[in-house]
Protein backbone atom coordinates (compact mmCIF):
# COMPACT_ATOMS: atom_id res chain seq x y z
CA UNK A 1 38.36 147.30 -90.68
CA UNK A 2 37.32 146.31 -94.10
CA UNK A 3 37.41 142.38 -93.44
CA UNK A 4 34.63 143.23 -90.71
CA UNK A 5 32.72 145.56 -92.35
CA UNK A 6 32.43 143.03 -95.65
CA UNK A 7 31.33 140.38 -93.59
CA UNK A 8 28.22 142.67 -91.90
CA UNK A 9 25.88 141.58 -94.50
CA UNK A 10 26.75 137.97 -93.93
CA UNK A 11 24.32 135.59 -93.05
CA UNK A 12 24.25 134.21 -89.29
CA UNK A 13 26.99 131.06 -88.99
CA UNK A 14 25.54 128.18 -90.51
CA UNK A 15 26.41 124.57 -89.48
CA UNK A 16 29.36 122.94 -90.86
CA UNK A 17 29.66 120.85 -93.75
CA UNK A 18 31.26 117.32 -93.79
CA UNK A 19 34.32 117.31 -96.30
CA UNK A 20 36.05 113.90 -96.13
CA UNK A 21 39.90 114.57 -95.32
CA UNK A 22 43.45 113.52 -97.38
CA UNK A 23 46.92 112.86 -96.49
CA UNK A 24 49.15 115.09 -94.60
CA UNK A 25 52.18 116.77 -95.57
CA UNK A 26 55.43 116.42 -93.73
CA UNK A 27 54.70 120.11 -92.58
CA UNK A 28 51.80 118.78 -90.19
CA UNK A 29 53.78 117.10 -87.92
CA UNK A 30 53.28 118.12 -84.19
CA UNK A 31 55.50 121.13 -83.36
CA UNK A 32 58.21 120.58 -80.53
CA UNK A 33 56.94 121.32 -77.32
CA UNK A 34 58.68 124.00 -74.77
CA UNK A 35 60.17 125.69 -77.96
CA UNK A 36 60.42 129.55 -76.59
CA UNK A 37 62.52 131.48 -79.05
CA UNK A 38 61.84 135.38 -78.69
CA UNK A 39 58.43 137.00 -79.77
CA UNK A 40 58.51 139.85 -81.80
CA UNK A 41 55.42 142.88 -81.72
CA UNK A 42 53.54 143.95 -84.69
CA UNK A 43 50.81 146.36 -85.63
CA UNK A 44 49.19 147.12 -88.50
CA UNK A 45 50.14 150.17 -90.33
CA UNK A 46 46.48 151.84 -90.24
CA UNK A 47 46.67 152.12 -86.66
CA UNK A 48 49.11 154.65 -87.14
CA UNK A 49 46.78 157.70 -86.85
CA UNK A 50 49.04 160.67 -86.27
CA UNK A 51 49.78 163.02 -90.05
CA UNK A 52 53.68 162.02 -90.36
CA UNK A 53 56.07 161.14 -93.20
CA UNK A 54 56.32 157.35 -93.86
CA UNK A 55 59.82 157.30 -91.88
CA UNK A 56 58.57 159.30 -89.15
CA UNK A 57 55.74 156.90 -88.51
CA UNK A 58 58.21 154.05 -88.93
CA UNK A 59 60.51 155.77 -86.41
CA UNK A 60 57.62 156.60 -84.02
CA UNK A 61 56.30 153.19 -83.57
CA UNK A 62 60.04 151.86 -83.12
CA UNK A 63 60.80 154.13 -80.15
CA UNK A 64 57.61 152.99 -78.74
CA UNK A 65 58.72 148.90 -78.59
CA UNK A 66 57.21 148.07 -81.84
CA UNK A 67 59.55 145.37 -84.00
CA UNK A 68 57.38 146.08 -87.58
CA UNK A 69 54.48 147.40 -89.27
CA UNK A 70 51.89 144.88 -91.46
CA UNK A 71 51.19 146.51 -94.79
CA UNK A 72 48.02 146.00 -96.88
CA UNK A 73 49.18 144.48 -100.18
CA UNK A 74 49.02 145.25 -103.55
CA UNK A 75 51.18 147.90 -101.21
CA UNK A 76 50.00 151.76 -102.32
CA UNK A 77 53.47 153.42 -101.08
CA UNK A 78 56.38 152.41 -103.76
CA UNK A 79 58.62 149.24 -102.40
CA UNK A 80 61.74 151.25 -102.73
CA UNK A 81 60.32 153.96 -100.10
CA UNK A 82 59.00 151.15 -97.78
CA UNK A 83 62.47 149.70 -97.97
CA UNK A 84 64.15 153.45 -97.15
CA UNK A 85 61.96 153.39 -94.55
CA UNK A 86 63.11 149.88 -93.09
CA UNK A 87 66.94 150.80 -93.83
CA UNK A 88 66.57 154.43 -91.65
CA UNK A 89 64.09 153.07 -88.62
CA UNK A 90 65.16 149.47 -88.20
CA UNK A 91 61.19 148.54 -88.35
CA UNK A 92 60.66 145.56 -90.26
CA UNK A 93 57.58 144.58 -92.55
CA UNK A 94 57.20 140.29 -91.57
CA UNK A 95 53.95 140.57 -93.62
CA UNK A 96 51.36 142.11 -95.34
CA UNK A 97 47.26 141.69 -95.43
CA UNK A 98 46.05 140.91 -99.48
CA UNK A 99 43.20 143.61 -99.69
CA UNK A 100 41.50 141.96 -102.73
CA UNK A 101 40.08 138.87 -100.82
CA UNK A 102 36.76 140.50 -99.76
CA UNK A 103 35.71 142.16 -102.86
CA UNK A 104 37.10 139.17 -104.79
CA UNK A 105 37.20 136.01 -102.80
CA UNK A 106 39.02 132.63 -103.83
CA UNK A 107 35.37 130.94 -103.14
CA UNK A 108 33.49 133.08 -105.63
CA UNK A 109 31.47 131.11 -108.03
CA UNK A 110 32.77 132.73 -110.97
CA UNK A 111 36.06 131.93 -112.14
CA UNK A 112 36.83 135.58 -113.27
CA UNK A 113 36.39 136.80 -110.09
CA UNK A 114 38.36 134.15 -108.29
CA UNK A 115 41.32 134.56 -110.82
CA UNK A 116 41.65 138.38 -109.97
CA UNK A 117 42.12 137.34 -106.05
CA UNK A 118 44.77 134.97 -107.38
CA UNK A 119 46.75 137.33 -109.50
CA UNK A 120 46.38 139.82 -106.57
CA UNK A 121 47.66 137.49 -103.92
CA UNK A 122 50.26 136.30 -106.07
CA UNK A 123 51.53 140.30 -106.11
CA UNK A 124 50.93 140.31 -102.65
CA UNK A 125 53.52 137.31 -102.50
CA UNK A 126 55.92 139.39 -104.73
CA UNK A 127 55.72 142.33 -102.95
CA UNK A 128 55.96 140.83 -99.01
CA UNK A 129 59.46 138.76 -100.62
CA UNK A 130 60.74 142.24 -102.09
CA UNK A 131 60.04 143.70 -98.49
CA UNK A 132 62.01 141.52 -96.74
CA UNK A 133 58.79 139.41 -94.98
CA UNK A 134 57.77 135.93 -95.66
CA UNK A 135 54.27 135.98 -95.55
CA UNK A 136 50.61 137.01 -96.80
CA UNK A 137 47.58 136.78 -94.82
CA UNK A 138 44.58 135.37 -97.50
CA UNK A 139 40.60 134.89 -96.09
CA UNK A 140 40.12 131.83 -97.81
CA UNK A 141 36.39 132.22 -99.02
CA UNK A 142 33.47 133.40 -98.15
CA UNK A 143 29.95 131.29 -97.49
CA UNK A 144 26.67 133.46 -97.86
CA UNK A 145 23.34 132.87 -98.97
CA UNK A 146 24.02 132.39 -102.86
CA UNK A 147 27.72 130.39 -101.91
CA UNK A 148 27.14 127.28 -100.08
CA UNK A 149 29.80 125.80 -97.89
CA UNK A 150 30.96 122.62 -99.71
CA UNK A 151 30.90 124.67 -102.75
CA UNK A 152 32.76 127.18 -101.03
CA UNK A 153 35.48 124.60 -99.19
CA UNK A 154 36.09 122.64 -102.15
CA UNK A 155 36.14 125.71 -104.62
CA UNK A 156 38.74 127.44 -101.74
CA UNK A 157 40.73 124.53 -102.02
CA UNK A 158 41.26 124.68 -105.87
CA UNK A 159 42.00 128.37 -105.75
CA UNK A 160 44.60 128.16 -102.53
CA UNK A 161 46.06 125.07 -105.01
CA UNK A 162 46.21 127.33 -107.87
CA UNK A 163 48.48 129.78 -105.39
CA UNK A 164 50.81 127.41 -104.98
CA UNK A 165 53.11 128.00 -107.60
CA UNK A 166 53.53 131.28 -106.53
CA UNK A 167 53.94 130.78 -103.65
CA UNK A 168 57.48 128.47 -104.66
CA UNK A 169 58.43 131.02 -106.83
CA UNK A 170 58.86 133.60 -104.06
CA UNK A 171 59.70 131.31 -101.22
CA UNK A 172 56.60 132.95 -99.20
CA UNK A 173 53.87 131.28 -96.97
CA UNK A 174 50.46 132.05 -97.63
CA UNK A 175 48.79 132.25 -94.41
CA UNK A 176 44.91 131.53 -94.33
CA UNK A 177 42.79 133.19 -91.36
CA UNK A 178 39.99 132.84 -89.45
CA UNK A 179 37.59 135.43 -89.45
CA UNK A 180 34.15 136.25 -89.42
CA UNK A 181 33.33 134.80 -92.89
CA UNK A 182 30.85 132.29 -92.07
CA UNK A 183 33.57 129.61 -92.89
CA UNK A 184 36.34 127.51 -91.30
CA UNK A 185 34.50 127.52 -88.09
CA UNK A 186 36.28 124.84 -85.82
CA UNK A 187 39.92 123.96 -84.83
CA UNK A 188 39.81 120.67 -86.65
CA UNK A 189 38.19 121.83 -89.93
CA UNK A 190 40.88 124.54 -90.27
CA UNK A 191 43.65 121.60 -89.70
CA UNK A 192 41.86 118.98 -92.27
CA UNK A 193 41.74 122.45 -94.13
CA UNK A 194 45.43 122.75 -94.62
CA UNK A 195 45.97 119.04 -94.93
CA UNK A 196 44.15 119.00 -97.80
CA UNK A 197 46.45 121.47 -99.30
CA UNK A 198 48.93 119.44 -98.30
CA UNK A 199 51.85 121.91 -98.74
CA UNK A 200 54.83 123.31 -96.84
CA UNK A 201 54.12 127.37 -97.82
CA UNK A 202 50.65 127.02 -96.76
CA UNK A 203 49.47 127.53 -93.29
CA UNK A 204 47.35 129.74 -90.85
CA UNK A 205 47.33 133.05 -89.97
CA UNK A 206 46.00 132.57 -86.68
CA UNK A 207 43.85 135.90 -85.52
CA UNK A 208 43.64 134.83 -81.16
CA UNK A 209 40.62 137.05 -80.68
CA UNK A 210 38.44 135.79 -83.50
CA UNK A 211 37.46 132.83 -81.95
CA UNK A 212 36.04 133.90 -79.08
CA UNK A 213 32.89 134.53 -80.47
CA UNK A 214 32.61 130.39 -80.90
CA UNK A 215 35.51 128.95 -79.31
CA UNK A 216 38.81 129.32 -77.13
CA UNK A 217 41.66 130.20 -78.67
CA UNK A 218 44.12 127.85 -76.94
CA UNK A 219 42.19 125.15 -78.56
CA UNK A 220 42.45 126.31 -81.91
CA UNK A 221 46.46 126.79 -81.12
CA UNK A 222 47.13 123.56 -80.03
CA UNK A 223 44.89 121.67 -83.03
CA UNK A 224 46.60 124.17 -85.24
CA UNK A 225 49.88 123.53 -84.48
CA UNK A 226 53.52 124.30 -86.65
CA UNK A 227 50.63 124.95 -89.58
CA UNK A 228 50.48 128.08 -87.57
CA UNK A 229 52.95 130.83 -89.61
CA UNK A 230 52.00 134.12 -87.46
CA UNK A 231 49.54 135.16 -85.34
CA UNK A 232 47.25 138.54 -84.72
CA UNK A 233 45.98 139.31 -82.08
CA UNK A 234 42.68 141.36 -80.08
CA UNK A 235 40.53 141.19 -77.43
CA UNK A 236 36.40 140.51 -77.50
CA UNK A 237 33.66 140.26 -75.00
CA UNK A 238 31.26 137.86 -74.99
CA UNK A 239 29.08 139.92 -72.26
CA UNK A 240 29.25 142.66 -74.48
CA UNK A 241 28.72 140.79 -77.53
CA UNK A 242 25.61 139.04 -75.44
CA UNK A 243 24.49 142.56 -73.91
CA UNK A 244 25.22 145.30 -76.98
CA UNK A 245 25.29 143.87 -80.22
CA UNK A 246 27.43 141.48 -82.10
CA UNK A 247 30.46 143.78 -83.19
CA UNK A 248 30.47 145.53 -79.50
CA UNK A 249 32.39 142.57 -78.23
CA UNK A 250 35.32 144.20 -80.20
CA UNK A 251 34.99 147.08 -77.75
CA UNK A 252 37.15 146.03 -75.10
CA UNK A 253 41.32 146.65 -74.85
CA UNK A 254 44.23 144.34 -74.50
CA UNK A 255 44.14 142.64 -71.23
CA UNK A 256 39.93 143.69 -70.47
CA UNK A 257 38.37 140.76 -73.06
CA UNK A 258 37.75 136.92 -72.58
CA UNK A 259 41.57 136.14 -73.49
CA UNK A 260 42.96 133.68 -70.89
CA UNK A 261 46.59 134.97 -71.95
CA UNK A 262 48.91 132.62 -69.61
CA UNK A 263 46.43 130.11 -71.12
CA UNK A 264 46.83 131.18 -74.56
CA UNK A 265 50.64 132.11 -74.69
CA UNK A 266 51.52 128.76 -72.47
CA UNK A 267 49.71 127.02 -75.46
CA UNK A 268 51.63 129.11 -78.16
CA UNK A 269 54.98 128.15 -76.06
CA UNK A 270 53.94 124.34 -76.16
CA UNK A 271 53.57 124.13 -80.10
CA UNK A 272 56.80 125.63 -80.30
CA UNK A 273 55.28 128.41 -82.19
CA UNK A 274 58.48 129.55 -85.32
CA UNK A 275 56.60 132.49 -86.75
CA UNK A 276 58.14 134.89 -84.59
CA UNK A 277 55.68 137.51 -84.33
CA UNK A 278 52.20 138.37 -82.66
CA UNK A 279 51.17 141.41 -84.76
CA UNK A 280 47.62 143.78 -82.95
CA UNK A 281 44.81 144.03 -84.80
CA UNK A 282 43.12 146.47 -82.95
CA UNK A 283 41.92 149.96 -82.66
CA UNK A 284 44.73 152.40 -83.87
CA UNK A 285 45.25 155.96 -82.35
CA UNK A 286 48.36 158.87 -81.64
CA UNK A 287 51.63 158.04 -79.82
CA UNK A 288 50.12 157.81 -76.40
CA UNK A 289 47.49 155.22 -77.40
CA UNK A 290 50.19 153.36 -79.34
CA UNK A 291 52.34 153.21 -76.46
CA UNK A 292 49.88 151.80 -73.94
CA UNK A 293 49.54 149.47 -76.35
CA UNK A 294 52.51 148.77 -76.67
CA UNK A 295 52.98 148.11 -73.05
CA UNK A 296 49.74 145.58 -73.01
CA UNK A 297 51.49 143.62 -75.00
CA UNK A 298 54.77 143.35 -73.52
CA UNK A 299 52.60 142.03 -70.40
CA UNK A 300 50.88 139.52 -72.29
CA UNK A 301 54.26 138.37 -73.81
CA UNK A 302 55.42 138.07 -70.18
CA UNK A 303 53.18 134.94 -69.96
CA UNK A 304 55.42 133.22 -73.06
């Protein structure tokens, strides 16, 4: 995926930076615990490998248990053809991924550069609202040999800031995720993270499988709390990670990783998790694939 294959080059995880924290918004408050309102499956719409029309692929992923599709965003198919498709399959798009926050990250030194991810997301914000969704997921920088990690938290946090207004003008969360960006790399530096933001429309996109490399999920969902607005989810391997190579913990399906999912989804239940939906992030493939996958994740949800 292109978030992974940016982030190759990156140097090994440094150690974390000390960033002093600020008040909290009203959004920040603990999340009621035993909320378990229904869970809705996702999948991203490059997983759909078989050659079909945008409605077919819409349809085929419906019949197969799917609730919606995640687009990339600035989208490349024409709203009014996405929303054709949604009218005649009943799929529904909850969110899309902003494609311009690799290549142009909101930590980039240069404020050119930074203000091109920001006009991008903000059509990303524009274009998830005209779909129907309510939120974008954003990587919120990027720490590498020439961008140090203060520089890169405390520029992040200007840029995310900068968001905000359109983020009120469309009503839409942005959603910040963890991923392998050298950044963000604890539970309770992505929660001072968003308290620093200090805004209702800004919260996590919460990837489950990301944090295995460093961490355990369940902790990350419980610290995280109602700033959680959705949730992806995969699988990884430490063994293999340990054994094969750093990316080959990826290599493992639904159900065969280092999840703990009655852990995890007893954890999601307990923060009374309101997003809704648990959209894959995983290897894509033709109907058969997508239907095992399909039934992986009705299993897991059986835990919730």
């Amino acid at each position: 995926m292109e978030r992974r294959t940016f982030i190759q080059s990156a140097a090994v995880l440094s150690g974390l930076a000390v960033v002093p924290a600020a008040g909290c918004f009203s959004q920040s408050a603990p999340g009621k615990a035993g909320g378990k309102g229904k869970l809705k499956k996702g999948l991203g719409f490059g997983m759909i490998t078989e050659e079909l029309s945008l409605i077919d692929k819409c349809k085929l992923v419906k019949d197969l248990g799917f609730d919606g599709i995640e687009f990339n965003s600035p989208v490349d198919i024409p709203v009014k053809e996405l929303l054709e498709a949604k009218s005649k399959t009943g799929i529904e798009i909850p969110s899309v991924v902003n494609k311009d926050h690799w290549s142009k990250p909101l930590s980039d030194p240069d404020p050119d550069v930074r203000q091109q991810c920001i006009q991008s997301v903000a059509q990303s914000l524009q274009d998830v609202k005209e779909l129907g969704g309510d939120t974008v997921l954003v990587v919120p920088g990027v720490v590498n040999d020439k961008v140090p990690y203060e520089q890169a938290y405390n520029t992040s946090l200007v840029s995310v800031r900068e968001l905000i207004p359109y983020a009120e003008k469309t009503g839409m969360y942005i959603g910040l995720e963890n991923v392998w960006n050298n950044f963000i790399l604890t539970p309770v530096e992505a929660k001072r993270f968003i308290d620093d933001i200090n805004h209702p429309l800004v919260g996590w996109y919460f990837d489950i499988g990301n944090v295995l490399r460093y961490g355990w999920p369940e902790h990350w969902i419980k610290t995280l709390n109602s700033r959680i607005k959705k949730l992806h989810m995969k699988e990884f391997s430490r063994d293999l990670m340990n054994n094969e190579g750093l990316w080959a913990g990826f290599k493992v399906e639904l159900l065969e990783g280092d999840n703990n999912w009655p852990v995890v989804m007893e954890a999601i239940r307990e923060i009374g998790y309101k997003g809704e939906w648990i959209t894959a992030e995983v290897n894509g493939g033709d109907r058969n694939h997508l239907k095992k996958l399909s039934q992986q994740m009705d299993q897991i949800f059986s835990y919730y």
